[in-house]
Structure formats: structure tokens, C-alpha cells
N, C-alpha and C. Protein backbone atom coordinates (compact mmCIF):
# COMPACT_ATOMS: atom_id res chain seq x y z
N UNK A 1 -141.73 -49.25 230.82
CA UNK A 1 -141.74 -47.85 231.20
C UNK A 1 -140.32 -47.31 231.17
N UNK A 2 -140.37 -46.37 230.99
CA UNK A 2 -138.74 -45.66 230.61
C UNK A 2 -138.76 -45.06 232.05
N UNK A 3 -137.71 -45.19 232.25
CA UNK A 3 -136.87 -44.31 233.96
C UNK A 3 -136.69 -42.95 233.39
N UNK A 4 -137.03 -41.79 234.28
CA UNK A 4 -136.76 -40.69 233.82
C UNK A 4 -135.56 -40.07 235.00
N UNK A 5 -134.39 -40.08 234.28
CA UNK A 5 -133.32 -38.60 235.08
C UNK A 5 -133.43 -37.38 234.87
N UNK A 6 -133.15 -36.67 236.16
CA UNK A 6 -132.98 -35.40 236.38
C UNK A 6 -131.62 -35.16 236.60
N UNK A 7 -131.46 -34.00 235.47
CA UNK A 7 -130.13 -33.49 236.19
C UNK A 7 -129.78 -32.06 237.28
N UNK A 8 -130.11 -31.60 238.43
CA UNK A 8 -130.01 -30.87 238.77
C UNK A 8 -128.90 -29.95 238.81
N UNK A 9 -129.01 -28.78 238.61
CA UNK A 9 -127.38 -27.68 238.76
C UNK A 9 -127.69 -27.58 240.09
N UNK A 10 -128.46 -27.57 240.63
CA UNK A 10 -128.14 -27.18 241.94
C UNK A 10 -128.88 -28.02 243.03
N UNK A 11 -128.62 -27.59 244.31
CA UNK A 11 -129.33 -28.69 246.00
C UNK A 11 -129.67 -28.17 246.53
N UNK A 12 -130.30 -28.35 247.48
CA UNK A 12 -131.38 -27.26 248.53
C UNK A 12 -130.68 -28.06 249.84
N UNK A 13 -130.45 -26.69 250.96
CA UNK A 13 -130.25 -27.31 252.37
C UNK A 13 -131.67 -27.91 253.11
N UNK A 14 -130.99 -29.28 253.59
CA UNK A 14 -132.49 -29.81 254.01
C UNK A 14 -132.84 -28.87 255.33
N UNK A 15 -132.22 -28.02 256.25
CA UNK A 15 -132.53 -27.35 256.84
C UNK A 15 -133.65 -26.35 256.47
N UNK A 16 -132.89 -25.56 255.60
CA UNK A 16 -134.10 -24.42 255.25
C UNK A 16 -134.77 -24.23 254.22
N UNK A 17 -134.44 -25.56 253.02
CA UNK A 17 -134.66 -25.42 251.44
C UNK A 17 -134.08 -24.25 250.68
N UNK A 18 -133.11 -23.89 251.25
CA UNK A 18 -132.55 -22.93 250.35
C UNK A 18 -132.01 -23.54 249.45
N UNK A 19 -131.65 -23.22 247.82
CA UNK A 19 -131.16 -22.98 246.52
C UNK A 19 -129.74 -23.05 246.77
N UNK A 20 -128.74 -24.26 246.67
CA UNK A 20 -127.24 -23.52 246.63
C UNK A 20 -126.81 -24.17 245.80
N UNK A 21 -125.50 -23.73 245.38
CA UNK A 21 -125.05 -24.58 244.12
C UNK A 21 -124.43 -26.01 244.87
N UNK A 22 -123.96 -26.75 243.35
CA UNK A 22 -123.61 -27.78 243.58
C UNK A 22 -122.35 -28.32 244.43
N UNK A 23 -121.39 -27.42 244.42
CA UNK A 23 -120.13 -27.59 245.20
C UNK A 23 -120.21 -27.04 246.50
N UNK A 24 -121.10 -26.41 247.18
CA UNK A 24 -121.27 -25.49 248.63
C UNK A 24 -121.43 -26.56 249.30
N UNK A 25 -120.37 -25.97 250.67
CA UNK A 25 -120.16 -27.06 251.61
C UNK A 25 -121.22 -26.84 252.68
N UNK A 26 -121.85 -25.23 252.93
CA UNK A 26 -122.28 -24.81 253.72
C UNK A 26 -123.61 -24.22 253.19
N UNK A 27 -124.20 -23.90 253.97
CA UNK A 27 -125.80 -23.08 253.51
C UNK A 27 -125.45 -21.58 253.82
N UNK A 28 -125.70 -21.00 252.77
CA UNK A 28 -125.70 -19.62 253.10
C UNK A 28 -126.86 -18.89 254.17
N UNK A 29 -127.77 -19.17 253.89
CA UNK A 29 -129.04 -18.68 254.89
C UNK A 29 -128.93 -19.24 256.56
N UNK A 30 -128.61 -20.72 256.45
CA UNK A 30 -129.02 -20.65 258.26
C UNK A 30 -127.68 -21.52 258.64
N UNK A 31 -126.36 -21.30 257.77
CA UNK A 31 -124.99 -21.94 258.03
C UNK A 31 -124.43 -23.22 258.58
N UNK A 32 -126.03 -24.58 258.28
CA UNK A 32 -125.54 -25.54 258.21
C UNK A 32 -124.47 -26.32 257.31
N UNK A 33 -123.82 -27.14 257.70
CA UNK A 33 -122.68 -28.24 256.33
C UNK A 33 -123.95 -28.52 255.88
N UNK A 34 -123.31 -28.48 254.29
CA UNK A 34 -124.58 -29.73 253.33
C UNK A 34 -123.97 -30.64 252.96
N UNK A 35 -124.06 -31.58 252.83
CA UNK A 35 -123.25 -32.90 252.04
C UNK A 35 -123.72 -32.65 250.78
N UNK A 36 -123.36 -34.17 249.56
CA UNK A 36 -124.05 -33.90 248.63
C UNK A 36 -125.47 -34.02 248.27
N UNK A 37 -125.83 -33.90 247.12
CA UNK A 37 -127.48 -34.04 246.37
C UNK A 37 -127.34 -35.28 246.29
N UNK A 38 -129.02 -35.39 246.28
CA UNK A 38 -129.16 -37.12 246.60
C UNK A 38 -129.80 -36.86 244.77
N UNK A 39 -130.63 -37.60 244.27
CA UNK A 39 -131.51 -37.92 243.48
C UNK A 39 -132.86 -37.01 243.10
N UNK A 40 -132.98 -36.32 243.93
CA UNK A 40 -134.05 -35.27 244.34
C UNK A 40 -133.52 -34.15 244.63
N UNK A 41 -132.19 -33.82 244.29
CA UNK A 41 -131.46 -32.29 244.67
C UNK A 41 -131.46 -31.93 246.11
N UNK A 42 -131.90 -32.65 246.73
CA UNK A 42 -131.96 -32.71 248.36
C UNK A 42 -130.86 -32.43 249.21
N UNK A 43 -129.90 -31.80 249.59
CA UNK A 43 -128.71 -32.47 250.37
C UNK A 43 -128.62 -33.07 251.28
N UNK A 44 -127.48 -33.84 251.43
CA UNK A 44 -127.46 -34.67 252.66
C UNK A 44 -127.34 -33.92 253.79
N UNK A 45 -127.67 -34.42 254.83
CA UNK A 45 -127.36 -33.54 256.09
C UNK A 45 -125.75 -34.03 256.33
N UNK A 46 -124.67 -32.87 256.90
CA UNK A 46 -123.48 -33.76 257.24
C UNK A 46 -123.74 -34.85 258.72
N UNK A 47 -122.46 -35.03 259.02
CA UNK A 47 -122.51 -36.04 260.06
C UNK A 47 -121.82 -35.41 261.12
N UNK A 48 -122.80 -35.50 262.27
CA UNK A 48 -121.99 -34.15 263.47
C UNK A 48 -121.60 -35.10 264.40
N UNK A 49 -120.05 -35.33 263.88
CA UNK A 49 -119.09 -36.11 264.80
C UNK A 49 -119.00 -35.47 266.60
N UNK A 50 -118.94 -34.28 266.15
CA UNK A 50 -119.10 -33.54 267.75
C UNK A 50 -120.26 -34.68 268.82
N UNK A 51 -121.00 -34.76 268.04
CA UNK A 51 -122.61 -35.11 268.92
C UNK A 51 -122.15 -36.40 269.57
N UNK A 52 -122.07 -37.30 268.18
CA UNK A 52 -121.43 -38.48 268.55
C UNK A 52 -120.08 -38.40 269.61
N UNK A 53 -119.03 -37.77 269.36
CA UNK A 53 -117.98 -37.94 270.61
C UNK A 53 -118.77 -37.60 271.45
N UNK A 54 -119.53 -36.72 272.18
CA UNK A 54 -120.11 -36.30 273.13
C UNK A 54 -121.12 -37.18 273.96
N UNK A 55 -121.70 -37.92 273.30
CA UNK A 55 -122.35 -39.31 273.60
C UNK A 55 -121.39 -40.59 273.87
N UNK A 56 -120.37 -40.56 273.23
CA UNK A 56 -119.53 -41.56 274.11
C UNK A 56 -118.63 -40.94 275.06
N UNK A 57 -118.48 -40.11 275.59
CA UNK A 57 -118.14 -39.67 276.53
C UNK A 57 -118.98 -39.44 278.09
N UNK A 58 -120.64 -39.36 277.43
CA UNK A 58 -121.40 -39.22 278.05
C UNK A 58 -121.82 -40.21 278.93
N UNK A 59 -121.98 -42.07 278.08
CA UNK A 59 -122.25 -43.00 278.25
C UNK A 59 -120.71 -43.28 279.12
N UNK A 60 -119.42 -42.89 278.59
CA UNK A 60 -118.69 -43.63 279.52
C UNK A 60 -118.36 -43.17 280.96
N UNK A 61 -118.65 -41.80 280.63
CA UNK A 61 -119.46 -41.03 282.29
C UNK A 61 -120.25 -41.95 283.33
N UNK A 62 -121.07 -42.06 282.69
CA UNK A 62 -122.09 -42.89 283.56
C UNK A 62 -122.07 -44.38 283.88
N UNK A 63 -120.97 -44.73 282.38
CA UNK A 63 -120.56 -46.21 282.91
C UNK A 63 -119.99 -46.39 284.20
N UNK A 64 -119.02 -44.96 284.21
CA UNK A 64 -117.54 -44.96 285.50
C UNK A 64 -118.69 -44.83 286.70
N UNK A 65 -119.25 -43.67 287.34
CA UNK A 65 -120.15 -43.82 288.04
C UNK A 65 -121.05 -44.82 288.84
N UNK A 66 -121.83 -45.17 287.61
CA UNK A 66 -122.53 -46.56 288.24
C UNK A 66 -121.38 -47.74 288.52
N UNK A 67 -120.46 -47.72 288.14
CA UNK A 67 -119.35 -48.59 288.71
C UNK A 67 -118.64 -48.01 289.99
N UNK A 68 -118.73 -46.77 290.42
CA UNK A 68 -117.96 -46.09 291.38
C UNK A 68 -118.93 -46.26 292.29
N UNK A 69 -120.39 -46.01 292.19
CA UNK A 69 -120.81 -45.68 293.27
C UNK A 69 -121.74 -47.03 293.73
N UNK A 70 -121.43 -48.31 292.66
CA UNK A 70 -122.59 -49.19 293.36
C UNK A 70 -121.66 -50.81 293.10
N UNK A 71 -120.43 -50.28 292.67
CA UNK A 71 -119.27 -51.54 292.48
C UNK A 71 -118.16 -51.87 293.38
N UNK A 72 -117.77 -50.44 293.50
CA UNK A 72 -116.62 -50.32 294.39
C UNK A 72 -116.61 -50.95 295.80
């Protein structure tokens, strides 16, 4: 069987499926980051470092705590 490629000009935000070109960092319609097209013109979702710092900050919150209030 022969493999078939696609070449897409353009990626869709996986948010809203909007149409954007290939170099857009951002979605025009609902102003998520896009990463790049996968194989399926898909974009990647970016990676929201915010979330992540915010979760280790969160966890080391509660580490200090349960050590303050049941260690000390």
C-alpha cells in the first residue's frame, strides 16, 4: 500500500477550528497560542507554563502547612 501525504498551507486552532496560516503564533478568533501543525493540520495546543508554576507553588503551599500545622 502506498502512504499518502498531505501537504497543508494552513492549521486550524484546536480551540475553535479556525483556518490560520502556517506561521501564526496566535488564533485570531478566540486568541489562544497555537503551536505547530501536526500531520492532520491540527495545531498543537501551546504549553501554559503559568498553570504549571502555579501548581508548584500550590503543592509547595500545602507542603509548608501540613508541616506547620501537624510537624512543628
Amino acid at each position: 500500500m502506498e502512504e499518502k501525504s498531505f501537504v497543508h498551507n494552513y492549521k486550524r486552532c484546536p480551540e475553535c477550528l479556525t483556518n490560520l496560516p502556517l506561521n501564526a503564533k496566535a488564533c485570531t478568533s478566540c486568541k489562544q497560542k497555537v503551536g505547530d501543525a501536526d500531520k492532520n493540520g491540527l495545531a498543537k495546543r501551546a504549553i501554559n507554563w503559568r498553570g504549571y508554576f502555579m501548581l508548584l507553588i500550590s503543592w509547595t503551599a500545602l507542603f509548608f502547612y501540613v508541616w506547620w500545622a501537624f510537624f512543628q
